[in-house]
N, C-alpha and C. Protein backbone atom coordinates (compact mmCIF):
# COMPACT_ATOMS: atom_id res chain seq x y z
N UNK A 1 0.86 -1.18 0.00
CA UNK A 1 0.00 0.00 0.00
C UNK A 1 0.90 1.24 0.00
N UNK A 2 0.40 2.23 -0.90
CA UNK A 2 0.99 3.15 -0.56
C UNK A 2 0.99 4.27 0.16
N UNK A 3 2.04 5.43 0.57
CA UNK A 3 1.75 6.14 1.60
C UNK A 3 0.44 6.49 1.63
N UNK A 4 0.58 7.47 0.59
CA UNK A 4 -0.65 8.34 0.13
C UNK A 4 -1.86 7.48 0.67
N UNK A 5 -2.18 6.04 0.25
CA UNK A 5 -3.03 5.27 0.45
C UNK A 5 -3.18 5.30 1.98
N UNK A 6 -2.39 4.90 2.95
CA UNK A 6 -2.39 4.62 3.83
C UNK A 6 -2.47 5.96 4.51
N UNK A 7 -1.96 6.94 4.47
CA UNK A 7 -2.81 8.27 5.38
C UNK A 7 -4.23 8.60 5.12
N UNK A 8 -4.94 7.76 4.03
CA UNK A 8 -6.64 8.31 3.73
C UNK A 8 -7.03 7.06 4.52
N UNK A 9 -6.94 6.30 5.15
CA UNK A 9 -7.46 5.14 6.21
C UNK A 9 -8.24 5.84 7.29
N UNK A 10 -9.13 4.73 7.51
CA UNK A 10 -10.03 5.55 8.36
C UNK A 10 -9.41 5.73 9.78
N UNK A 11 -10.12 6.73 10.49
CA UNK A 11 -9.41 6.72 11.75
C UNK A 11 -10.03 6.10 12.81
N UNK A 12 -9.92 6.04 13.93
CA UNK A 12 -11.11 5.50 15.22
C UNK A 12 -11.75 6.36 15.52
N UNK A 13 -13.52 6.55 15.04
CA UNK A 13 -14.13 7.35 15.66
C UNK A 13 -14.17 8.73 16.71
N UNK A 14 -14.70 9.41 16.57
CA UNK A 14 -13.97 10.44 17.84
C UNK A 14 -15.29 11.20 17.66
N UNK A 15 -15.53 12.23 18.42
CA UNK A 15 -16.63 13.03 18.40
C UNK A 15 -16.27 14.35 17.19
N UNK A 16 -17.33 14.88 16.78
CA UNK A 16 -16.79 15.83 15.62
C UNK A 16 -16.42 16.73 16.51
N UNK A 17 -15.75 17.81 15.33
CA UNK A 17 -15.07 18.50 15.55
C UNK A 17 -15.68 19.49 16.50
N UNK A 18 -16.27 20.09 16.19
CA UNK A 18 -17.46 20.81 16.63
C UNK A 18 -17.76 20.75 18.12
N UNK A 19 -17.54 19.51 18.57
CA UNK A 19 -18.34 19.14 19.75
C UNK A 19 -17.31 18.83 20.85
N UNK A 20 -15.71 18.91 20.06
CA UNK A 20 -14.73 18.93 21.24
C UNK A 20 -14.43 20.32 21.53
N UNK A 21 -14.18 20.16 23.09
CA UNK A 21 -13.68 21.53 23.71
C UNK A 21 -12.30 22.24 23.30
N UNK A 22 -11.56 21.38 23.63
CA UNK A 22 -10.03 21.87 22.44
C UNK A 22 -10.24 22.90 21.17
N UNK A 23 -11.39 22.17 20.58
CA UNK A 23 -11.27 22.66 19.54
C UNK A 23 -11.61 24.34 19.31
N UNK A 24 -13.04 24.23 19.96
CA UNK A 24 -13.26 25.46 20.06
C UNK A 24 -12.68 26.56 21.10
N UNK A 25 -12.06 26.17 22.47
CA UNK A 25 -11.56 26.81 23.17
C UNK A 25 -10.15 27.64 22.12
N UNK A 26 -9.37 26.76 21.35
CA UNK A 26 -8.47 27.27 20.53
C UNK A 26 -9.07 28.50 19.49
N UNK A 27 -10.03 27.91 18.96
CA UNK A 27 -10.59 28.72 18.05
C UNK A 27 -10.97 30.28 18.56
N UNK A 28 -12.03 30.51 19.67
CA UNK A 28 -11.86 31.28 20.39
C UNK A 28 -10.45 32.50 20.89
N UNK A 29 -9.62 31.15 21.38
CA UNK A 29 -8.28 31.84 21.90
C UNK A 29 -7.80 32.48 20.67
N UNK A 30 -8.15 32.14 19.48
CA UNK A 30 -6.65 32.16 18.58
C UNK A 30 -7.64 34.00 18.11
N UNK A 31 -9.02 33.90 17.97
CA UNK A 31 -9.58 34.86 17.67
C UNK A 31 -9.22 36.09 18.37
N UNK A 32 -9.61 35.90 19.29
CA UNK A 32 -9.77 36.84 20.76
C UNK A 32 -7.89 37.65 20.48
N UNK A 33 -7.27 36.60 20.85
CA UNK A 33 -5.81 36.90 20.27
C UNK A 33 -5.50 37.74 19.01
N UNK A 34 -5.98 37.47 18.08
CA UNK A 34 -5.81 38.42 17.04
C UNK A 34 -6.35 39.66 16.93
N UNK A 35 -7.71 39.60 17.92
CA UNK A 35 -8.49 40.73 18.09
C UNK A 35 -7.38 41.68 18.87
N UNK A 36 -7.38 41.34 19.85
CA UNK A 36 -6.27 42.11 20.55
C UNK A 36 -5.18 42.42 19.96
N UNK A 37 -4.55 41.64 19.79
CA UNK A 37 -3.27 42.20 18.35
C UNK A 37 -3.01 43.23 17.83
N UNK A 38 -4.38 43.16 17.13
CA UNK A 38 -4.63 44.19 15.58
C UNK A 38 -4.87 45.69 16.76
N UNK A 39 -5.23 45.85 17.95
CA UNK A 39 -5.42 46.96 18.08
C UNK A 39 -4.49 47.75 18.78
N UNK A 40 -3.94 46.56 20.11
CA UNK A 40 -2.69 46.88 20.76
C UNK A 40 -1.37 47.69 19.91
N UNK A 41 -1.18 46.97 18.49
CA UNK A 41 -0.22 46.98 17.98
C UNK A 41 -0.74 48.21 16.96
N UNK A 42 -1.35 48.47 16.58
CA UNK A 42 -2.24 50.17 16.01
C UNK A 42 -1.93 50.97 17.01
N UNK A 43 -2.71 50.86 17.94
CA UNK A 43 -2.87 52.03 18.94
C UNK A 43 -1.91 51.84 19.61
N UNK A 44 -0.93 51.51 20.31
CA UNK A 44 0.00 51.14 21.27
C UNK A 44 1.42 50.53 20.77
N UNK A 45 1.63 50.37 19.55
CA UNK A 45 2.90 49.70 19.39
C UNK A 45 3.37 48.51 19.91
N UNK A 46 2.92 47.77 20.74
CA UNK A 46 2.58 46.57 21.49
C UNK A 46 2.33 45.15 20.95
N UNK A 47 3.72 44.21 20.85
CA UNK A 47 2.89 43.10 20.28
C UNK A 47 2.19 42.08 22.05
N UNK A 48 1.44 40.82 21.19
CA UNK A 48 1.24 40.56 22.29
C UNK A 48 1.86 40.42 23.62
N UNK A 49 2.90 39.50 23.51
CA UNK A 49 3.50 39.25 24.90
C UNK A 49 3.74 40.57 25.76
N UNK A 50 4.71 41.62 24.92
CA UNK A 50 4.75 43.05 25.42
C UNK A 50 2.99 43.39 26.47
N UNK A 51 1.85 43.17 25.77
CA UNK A 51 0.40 43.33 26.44
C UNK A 51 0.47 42.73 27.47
N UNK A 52 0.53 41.33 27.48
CA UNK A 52 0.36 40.50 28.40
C UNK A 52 0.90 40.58 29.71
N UNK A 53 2.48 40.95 29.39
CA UNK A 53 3.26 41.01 30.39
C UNK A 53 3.26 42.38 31.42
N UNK A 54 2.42 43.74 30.55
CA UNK A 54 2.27 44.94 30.44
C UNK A 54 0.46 44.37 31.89
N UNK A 55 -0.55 43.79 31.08
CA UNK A 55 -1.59 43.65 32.17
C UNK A 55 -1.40 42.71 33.14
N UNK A 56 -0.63 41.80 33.18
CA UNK A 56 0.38 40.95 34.39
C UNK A 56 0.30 41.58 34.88
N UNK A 57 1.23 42.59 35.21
CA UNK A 57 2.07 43.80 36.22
C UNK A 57 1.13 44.72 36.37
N UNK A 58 -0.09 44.84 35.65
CA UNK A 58 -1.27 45.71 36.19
C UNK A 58 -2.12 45.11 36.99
N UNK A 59 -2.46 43.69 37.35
CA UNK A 59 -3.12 42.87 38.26
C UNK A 59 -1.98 42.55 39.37
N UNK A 60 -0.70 42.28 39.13
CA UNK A 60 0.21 42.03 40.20
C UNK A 60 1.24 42.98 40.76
N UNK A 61 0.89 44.17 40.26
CA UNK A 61 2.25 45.33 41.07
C UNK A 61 3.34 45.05 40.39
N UNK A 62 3.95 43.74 40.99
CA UNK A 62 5.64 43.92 40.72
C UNK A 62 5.76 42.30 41.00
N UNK A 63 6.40 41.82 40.16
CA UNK A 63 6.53 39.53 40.58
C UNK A 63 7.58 39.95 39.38
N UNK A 64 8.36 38.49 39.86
CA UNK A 64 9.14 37.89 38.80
C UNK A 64 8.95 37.94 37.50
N UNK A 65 9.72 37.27 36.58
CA UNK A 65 9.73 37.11 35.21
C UNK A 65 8.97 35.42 35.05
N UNK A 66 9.51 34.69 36.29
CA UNK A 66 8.82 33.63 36.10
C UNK A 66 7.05 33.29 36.48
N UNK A 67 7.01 34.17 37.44
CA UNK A 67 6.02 34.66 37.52
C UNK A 67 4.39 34.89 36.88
N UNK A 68 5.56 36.15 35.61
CA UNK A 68 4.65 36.27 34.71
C UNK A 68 4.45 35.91 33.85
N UNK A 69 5.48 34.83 33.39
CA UNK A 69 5.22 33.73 32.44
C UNK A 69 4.27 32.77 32.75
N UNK A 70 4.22 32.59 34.05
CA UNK A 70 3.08 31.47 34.16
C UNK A 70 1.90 32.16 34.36
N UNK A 71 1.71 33.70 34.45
CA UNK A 71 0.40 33.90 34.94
C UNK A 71 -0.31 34.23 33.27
N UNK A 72 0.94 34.94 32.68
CA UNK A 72 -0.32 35.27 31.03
C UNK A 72 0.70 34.33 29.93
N UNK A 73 1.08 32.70 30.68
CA UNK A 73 1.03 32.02 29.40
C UNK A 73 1.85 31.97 28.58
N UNK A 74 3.31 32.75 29.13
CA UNK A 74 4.29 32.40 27.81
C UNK A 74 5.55 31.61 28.30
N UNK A 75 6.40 31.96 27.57
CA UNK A 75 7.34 30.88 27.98
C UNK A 75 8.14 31.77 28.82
N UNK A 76 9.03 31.46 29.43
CA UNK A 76 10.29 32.51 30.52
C UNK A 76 11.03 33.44 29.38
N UNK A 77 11.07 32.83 27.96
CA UNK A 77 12.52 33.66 27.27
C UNK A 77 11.08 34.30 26.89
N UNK A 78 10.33 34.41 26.04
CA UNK A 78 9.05 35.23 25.34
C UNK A 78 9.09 36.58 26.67
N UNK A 79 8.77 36.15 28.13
CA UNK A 79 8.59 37.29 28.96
C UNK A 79 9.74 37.83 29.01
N UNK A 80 10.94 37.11 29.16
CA UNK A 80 12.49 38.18 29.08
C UNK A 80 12.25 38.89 28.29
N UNK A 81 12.32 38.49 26.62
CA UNK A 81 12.51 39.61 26.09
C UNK A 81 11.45 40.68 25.39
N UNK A 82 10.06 40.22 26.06
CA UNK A 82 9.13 41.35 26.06
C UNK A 82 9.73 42.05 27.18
N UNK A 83 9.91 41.45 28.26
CA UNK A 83 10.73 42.89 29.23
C UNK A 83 11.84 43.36 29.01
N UNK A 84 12.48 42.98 28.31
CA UNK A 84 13.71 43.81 27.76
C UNK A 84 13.05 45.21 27.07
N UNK A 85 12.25 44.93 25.85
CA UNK A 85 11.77 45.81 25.29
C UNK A 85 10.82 46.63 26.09
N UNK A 86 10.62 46.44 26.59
CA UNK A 86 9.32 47.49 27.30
C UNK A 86 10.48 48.27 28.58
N UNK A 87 11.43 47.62 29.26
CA UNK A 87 12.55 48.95 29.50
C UNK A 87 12.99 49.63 29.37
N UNK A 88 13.06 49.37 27.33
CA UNK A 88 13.67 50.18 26.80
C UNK A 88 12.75 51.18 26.39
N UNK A 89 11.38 50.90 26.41
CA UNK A 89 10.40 52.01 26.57
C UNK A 89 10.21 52.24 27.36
N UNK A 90 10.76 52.41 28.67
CA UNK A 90 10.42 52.84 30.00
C UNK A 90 9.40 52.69 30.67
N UNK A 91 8.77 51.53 30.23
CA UNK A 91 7.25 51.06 30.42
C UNK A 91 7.29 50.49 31.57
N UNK A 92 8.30 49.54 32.18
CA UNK A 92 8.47 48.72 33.29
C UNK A 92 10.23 49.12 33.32
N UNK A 93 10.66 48.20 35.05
CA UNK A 93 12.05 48.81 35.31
C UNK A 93 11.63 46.83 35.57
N UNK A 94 13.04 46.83 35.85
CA UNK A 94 13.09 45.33 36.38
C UNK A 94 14.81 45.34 37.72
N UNK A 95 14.86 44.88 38.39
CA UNK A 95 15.59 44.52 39.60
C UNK A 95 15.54 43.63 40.36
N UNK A 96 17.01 43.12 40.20
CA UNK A 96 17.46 42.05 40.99
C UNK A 96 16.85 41.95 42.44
N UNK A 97 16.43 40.66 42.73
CA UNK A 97 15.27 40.73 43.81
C UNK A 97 16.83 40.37 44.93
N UNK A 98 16.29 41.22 45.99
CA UNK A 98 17.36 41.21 47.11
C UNK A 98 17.78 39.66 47.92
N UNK A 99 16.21 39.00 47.84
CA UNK A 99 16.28 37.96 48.98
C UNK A 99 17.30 36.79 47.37
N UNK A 100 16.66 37.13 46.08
CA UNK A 100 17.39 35.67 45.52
C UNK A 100 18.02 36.44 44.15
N UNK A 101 19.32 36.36 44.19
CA UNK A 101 19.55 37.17 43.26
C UNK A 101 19.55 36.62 41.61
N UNK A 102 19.47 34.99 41.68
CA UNK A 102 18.80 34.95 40.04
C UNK A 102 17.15 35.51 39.59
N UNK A 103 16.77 36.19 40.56
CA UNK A 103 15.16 36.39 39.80
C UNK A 103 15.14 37.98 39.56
N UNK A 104 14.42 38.26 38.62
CA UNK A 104 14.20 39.97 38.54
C UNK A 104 12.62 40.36 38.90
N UNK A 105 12.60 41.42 39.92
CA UNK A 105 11.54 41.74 39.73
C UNK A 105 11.04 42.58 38.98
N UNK A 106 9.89 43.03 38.55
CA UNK A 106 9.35 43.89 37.36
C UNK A 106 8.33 44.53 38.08
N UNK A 107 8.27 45.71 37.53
CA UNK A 107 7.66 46.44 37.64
C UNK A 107 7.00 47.55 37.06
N UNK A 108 5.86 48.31 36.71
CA UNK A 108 5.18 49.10 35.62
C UNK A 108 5.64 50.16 36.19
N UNK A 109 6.48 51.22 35.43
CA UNK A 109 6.56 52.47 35.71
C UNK A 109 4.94 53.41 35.23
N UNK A 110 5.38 54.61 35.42
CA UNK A 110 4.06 55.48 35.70
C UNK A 110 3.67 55.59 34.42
N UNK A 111 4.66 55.41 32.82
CA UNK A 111 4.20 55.67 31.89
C UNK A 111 3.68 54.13 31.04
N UNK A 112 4.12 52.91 31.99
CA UNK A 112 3.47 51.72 31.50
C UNK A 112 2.11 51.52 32.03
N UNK A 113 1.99 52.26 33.30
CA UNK A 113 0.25 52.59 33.88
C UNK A 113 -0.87 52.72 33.41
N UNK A 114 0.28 54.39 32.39
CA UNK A 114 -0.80 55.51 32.06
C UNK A 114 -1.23 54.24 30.67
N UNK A 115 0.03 53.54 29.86
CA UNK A 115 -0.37 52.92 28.76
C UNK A 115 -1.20 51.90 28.68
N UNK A 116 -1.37 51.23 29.73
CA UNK A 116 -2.04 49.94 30.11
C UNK A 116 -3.54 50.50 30.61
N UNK A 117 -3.54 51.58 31.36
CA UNK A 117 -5.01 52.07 31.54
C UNK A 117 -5.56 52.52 30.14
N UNK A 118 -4.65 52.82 29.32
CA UNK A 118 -5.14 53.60 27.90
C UNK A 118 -6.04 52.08 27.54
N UNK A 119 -5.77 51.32 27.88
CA UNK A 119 -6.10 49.44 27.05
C UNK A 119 -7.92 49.00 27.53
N UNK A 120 -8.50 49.88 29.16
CA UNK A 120 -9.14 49.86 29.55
C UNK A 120 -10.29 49.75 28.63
N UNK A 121 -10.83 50.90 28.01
CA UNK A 121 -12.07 51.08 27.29
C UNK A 121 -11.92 49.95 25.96
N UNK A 122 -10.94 49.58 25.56
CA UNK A 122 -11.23 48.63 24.82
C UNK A 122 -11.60 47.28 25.22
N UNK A 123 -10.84 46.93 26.34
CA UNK A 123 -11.24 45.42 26.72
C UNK A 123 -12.31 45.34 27.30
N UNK A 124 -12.74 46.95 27.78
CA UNK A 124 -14.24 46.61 28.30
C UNK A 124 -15.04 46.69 27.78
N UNK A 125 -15.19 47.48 26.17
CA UNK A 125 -16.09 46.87 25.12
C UNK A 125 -16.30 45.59 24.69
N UNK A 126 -15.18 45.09 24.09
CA UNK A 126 -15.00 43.81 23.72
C UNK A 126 -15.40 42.64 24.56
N UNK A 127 -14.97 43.11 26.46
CA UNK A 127 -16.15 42.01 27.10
C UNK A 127 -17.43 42.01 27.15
N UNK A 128 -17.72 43.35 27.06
CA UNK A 128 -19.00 43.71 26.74
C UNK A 128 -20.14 43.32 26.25
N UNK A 129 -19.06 43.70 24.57
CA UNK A 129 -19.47 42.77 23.26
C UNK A 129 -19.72 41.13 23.74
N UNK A 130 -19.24 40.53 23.87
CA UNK A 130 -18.97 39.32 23.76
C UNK A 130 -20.25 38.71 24.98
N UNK A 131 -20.37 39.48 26.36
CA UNK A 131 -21.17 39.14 27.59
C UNK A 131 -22.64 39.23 26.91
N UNK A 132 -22.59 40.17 26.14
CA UNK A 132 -24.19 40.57 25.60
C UNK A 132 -24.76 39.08 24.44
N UNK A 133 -23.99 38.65 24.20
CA UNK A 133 -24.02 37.25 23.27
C UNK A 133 -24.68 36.39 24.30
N UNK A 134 -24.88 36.60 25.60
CA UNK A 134 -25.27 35.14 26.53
C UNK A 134 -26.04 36.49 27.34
N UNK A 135 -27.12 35.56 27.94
CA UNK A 135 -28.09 36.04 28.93
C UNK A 135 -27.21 35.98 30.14
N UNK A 136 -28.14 36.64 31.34
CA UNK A 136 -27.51 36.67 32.50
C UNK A 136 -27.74 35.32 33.31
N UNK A 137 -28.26 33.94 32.96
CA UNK A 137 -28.20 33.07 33.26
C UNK A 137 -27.71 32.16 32.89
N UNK A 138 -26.95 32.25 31.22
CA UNK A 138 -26.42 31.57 30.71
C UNK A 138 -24.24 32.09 31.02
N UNK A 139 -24.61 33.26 31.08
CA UNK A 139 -23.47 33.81 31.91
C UNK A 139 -22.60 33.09 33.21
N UNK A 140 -23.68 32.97 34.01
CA UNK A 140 -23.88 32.53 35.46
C UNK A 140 -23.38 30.90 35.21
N UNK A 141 -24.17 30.17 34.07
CA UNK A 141 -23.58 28.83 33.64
C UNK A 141 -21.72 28.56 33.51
N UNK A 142 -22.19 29.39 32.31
CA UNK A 142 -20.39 29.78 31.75
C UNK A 142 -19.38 30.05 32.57
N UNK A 143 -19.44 30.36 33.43
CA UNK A 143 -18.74 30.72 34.60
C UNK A 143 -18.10 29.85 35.68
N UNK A 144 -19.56 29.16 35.95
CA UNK A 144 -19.39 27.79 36.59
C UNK A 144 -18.62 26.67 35.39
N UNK A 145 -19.54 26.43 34.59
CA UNK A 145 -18.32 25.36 33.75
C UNK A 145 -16.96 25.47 33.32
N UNK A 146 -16.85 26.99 33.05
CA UNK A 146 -15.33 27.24 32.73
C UNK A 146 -14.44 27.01 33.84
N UNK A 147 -14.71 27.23 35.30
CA UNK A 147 -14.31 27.44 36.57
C UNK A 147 -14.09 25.30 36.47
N UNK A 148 -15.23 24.94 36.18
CA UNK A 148 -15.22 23.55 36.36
C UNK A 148 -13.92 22.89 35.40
N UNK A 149 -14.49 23.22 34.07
CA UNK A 149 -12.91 22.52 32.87
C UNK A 149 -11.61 23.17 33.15
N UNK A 150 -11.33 24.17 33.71
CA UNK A 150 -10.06 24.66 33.97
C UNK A 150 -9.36 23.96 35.21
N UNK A 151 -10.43 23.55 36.15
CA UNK A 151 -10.02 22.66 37.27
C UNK A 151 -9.63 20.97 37.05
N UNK A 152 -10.53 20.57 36.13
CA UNK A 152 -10.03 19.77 35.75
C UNK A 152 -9.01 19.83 34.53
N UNK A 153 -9.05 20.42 33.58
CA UNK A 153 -7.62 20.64 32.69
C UNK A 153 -6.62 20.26 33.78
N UNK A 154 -6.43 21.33 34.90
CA UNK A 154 -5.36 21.77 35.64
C UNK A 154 -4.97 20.18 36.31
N UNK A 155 -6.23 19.44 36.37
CA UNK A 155 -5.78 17.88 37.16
C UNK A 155 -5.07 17.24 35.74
N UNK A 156 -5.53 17.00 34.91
CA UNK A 156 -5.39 16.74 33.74
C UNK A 156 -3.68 16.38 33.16
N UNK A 157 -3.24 18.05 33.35
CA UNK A 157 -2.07 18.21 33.16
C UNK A 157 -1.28 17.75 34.45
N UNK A 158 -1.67 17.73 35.46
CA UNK A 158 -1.27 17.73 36.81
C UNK A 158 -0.51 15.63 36.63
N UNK A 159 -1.68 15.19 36.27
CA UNK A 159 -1.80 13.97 36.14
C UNK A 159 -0.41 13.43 34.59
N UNK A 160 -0.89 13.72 33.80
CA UNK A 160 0.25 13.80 32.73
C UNK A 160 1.83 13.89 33.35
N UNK A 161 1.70 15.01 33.88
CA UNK A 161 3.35 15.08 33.95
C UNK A 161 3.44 14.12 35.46
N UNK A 162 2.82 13.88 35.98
CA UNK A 162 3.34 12.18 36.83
C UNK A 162 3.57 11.74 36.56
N UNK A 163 2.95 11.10 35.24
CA UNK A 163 3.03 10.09 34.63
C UNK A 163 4.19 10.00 33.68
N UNK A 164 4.54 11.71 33.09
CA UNK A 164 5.71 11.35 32.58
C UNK A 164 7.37 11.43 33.20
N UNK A 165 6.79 11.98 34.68
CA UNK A 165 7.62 11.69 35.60
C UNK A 165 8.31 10.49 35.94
N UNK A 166 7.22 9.57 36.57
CA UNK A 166 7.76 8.03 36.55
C UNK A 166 8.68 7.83 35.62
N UNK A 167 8.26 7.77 34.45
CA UNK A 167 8.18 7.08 33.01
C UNK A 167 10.17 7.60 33.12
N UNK A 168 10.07 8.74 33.18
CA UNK A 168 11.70 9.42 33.07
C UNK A 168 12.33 8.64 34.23
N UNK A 169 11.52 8.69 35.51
CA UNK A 169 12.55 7.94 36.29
C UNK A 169 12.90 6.34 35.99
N UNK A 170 11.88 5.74 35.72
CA UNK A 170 11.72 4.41 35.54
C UNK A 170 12.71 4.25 34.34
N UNK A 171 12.70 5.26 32.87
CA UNK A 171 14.02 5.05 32.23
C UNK A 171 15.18 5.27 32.89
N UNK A 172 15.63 6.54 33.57
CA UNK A 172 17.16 6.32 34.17
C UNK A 172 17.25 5.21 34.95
N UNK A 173 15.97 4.30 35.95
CA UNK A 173 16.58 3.52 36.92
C UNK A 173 17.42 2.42 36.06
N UNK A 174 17.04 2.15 34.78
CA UNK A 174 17.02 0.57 33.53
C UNK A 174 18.74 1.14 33.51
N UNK A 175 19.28 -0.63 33.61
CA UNK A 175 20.78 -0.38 33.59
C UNK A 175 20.67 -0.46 31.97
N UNK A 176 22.06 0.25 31.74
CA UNK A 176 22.47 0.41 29.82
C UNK A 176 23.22 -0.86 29.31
């Protein structure tokens, strides 16, 4: 048989597309993401991570780099060198944290404030927009289930990397 042949084979059943959460949670994300994009980067000069790392430090004051990689989602080097750049716009300062000196803390200066409050009236249209799509009881749903799949995602992944924990130890214990 040939390749070609053999990648058009059927697959094992699965639910359509449509009806998995992955699917559309991405779809969503990848939207929402571009939405933001296109305006940050118009109005603000801002690509994403620069945003992200920019409303991080507007919900948290001042944290690490590692910090804020795990809180808006990127990787540690993506937040370095969005904070590199945004120093060099004087947007945030960053400093060696006293108690451990490999971590930096970050922080929004007064003109990454004023820029990040400028971000206000848009994201609160756009939730706006988006809240007015669902009733106030279907809201109230959404809320609860998202609260629910994120808890379990979070076991999910929690569970995975045990598993590929063992798996790593169980290979180094095997003599060569």
């Amino acid at each position: 048989m040939t390749r070609a042949a053999t990648s058009r084979a059927p697959v094992a059943p699965q639910q359509p597309r449509d009806r998995r959460f992955p699917y559309w949670f991405a779809r969503i994300s990848r939207a929402l993401s571009q939405h933001l994009l296109l305006q940050v980067e118009a109005e603000f000069g801002l690509n994403l991570a620069e945003y992200r790392v920019l409303n991080t430090l507007a919900d948290l004051d001042s944290t690490s780099i590692r910090d804020i990689a795990a809180d808006a989602s990127l990787d540690k080097a993506q937040v370095t060198r969005a904070v590199a750049d945004l120093t060099t716009r004087g947007l945030v300062i960053q400093v060696v944290d006293g108690r451990d000196r490999r971590l930096r803390v970050v922080t929004l200066t007064t003109a990454g404030r004023t820029l990040i409050a400028a971000t206000v009236p848009f994201v609160t249209a756009r939730q706006q927009r988006l809240e007015q799509r669902l009733t106030a009881a279907e809201r109230r749903v959404l809320w609860k289930a998202l609260a629910a799949l994120s808890d379990e995602a979070e076991r999910m992944l929690k569970d995975a990397a045990r598993v590929t924990d063992r798996r790593r130890r169980h290979t180094n214990d095997e003599p060569r």
